[in-house]
N, C-alpha and C. Protein backbone atom coordinates (compact mmCIF):
# COMPACT_ATOMS: atom_id res chain seq x y z
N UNK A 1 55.26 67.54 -97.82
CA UNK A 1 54.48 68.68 -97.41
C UNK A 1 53.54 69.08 -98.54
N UNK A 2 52.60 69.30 -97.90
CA UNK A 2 50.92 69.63 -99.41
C UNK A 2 51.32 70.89 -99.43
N UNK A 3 51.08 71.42 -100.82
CA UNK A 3 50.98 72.82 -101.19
C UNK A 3 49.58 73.51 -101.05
N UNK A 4 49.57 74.76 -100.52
CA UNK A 4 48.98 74.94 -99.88
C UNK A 4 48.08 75.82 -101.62
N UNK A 5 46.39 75.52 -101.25
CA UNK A 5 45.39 76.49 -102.76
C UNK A 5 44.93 77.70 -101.86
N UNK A 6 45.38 78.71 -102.61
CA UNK A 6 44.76 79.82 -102.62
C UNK A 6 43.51 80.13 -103.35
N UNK A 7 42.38 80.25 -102.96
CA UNK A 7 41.19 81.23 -103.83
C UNK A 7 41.78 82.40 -104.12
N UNK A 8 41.88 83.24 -105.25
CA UNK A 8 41.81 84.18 -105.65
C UNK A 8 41.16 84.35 -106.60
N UNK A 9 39.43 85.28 -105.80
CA UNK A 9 38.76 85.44 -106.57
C UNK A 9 37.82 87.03 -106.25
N UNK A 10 37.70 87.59 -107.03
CA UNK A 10 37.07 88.91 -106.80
C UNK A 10 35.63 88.92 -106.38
N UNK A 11 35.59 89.83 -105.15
CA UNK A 11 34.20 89.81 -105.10
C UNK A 11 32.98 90.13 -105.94
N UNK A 12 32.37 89.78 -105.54
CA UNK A 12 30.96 90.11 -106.51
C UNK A 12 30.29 91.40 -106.40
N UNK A 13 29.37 91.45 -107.23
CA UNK A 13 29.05 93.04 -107.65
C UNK A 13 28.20 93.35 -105.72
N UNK A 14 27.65 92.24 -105.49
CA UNK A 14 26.85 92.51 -103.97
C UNK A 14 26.92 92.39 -103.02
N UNK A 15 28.63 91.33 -103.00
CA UNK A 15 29.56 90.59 -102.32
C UNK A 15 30.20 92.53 -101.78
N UNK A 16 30.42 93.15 -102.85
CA UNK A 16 31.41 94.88 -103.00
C UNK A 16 30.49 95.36 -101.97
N UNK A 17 29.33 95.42 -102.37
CA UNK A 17 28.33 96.85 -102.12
C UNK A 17 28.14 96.18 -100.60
N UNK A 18 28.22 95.05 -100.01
CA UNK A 18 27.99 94.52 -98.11
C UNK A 18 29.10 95.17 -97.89
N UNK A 19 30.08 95.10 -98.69
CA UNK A 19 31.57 95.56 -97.49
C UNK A 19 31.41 96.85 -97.60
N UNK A 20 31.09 97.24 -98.58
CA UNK A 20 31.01 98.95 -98.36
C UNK A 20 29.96 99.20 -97.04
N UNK A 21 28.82 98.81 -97.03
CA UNK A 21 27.99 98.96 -96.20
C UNK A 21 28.48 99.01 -95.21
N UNK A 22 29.31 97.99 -94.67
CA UNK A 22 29.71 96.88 -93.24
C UNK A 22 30.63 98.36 -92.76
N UNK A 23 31.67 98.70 -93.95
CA UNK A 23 32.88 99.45 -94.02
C UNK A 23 32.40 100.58 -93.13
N UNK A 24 31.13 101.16 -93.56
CA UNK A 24 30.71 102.72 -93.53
C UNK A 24 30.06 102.70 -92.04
N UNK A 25 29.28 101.47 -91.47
CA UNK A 25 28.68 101.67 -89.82
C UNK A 25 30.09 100.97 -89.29
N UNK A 26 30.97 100.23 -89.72
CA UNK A 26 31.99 100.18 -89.17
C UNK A 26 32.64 101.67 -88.23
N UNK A 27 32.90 102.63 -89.34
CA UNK A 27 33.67 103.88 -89.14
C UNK A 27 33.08 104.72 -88.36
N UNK A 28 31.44 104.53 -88.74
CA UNK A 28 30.63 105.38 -87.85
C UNK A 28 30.60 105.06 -86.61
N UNK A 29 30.63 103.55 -86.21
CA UNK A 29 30.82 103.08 -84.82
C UNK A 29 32.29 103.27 -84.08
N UNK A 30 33.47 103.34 -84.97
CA UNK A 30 35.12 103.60 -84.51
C UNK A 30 34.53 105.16 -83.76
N UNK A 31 33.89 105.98 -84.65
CA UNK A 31 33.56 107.64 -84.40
C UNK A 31 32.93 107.62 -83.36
N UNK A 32 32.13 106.36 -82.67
CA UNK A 32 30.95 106.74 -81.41
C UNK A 32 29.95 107.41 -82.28
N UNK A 33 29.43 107.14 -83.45
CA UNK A 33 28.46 108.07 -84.13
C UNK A 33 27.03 107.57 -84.10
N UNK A 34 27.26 105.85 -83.74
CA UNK A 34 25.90 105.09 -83.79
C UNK A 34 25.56 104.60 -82.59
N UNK A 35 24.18 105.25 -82.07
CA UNK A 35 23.33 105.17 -80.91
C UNK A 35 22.61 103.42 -80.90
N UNK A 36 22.38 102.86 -82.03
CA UNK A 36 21.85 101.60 -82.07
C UNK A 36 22.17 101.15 -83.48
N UNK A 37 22.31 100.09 -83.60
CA UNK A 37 21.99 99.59 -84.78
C UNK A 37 20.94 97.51 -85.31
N UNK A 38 20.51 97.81 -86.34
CA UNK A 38 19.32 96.45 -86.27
C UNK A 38 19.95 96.26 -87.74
N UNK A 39 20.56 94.66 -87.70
CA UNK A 39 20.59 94.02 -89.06
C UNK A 39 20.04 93.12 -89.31
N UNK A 40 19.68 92.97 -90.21
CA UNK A 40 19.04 91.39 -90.98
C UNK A 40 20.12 91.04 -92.09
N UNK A 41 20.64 90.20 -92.07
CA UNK A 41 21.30 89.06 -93.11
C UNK A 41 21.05 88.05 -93.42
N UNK A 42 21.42 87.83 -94.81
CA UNK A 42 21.08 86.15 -95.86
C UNK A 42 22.19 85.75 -95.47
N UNK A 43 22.25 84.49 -95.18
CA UNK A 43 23.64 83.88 -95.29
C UNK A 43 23.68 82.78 -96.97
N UNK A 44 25.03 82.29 -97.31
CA UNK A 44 24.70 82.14 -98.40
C UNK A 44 23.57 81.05 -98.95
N UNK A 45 23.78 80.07 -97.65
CA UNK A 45 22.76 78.70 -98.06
C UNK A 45 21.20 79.19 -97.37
N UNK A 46 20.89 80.58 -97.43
CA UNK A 46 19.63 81.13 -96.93
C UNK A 46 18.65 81.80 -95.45
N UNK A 47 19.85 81.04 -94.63
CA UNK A 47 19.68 81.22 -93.10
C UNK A 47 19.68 82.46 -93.17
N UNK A 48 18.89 83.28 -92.54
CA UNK A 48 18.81 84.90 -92.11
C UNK A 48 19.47 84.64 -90.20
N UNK A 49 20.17 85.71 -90.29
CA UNK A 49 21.02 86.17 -89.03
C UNK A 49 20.44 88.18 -88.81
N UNK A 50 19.68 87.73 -87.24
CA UNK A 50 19.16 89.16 -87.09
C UNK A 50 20.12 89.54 -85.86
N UNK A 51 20.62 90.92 -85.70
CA UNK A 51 21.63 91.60 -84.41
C UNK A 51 20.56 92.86 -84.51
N UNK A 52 20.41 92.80 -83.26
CA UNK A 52 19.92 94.46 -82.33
C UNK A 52 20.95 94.65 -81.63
N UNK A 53 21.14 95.66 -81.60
CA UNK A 53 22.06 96.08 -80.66
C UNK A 53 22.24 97.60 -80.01
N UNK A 54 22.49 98.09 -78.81
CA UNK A 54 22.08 99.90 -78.27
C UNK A 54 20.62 100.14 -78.23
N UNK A 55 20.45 101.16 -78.53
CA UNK A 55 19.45 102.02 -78.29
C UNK A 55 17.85 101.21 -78.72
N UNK A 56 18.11 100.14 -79.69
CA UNK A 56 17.08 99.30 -80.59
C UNK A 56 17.02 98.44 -79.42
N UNK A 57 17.87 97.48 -78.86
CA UNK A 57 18.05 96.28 -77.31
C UNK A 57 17.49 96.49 -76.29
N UNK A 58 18.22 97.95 -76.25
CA UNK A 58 17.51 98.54 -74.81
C UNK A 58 16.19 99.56 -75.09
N UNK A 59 15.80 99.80 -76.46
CA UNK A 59 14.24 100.34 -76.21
C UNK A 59 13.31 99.47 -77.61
N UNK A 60 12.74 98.29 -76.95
CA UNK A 60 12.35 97.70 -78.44
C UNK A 60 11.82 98.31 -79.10
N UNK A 61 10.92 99.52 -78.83
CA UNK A 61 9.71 100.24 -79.49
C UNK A 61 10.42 100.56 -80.21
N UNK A 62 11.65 101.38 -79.74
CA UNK A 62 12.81 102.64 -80.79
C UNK A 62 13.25 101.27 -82.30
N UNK A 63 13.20 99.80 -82.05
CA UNK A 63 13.77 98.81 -83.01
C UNK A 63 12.28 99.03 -83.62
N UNK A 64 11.41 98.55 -83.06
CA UNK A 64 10.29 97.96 -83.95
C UNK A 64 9.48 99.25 -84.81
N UNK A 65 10.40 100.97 -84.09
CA UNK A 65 9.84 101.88 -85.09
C UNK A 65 10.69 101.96 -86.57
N UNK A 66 11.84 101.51 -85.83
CA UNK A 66 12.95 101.12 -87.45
C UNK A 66 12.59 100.21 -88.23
N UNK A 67 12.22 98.70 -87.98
CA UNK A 67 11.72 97.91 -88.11
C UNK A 67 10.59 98.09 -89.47
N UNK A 68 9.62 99.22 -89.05
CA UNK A 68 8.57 99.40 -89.44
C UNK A 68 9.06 100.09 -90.77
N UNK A 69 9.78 101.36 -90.19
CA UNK A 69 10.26 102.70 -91.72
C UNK A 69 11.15 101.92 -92.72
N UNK A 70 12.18 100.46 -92.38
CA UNK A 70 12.85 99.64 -93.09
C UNK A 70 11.46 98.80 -94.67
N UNK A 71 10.58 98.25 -93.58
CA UNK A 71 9.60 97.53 -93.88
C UNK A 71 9.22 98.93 -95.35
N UNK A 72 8.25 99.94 -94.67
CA UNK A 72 8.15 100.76 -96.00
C UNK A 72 8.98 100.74 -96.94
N UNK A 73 10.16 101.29 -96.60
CA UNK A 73 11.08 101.65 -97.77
C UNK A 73 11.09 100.48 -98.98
N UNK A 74 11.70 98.96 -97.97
CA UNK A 74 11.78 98.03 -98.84
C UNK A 74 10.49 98.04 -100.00
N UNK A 75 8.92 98.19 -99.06
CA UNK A 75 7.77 98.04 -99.81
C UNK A 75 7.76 98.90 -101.39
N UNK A 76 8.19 99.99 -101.08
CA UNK A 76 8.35 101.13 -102.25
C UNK A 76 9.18 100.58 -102.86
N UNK A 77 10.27 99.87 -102.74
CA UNK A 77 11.40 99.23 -103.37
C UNK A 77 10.41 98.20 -104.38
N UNK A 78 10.29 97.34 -103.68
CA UNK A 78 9.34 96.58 -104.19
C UNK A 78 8.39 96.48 -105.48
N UNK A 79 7.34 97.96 -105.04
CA UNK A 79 6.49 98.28 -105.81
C UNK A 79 7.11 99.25 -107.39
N UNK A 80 8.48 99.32 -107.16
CA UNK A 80 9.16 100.23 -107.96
C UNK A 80 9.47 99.56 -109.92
């Protein structure tokens, strides 16, 4: 019988700050608190993975006005 390898390894400083993220619309969604939500993700070898989902699915305008205020913020991020 093979012995079985465990990874034990701590997440990373950005690996922490997704689960917190994930953690927090998690709870808000257990609460019924979130009307829609729109993600964009890196995966690690670069593939981006996009989810609409609620209020963003069923009204694209209401996504593509998030879409847009995301777009700023990042820009200011950016320019910072």
């Amino acid at each position: 019988m093979a012995a079985a390898v465990l990874r034990i390894a701590r997440a990373s400083q950005h690996e922490q700050h997704i689960i917190e993220v994930l953690e927090h619309y998690l709870a808000l969604a257990r609460r019924g608190s979130l009307r829609g939500l729109a993600v964009c993700a890196k995966g690690r070898t670069g593939q981006e993975h996009i989810s609409v989902v609620g209020v963003y699915r069923d009204d694209p305008a209401q996504g593509v006005n998030a879409a847009m205020r995301m777009s700023w913020k990042l820009t200011q991020m950016q320019d910072d």
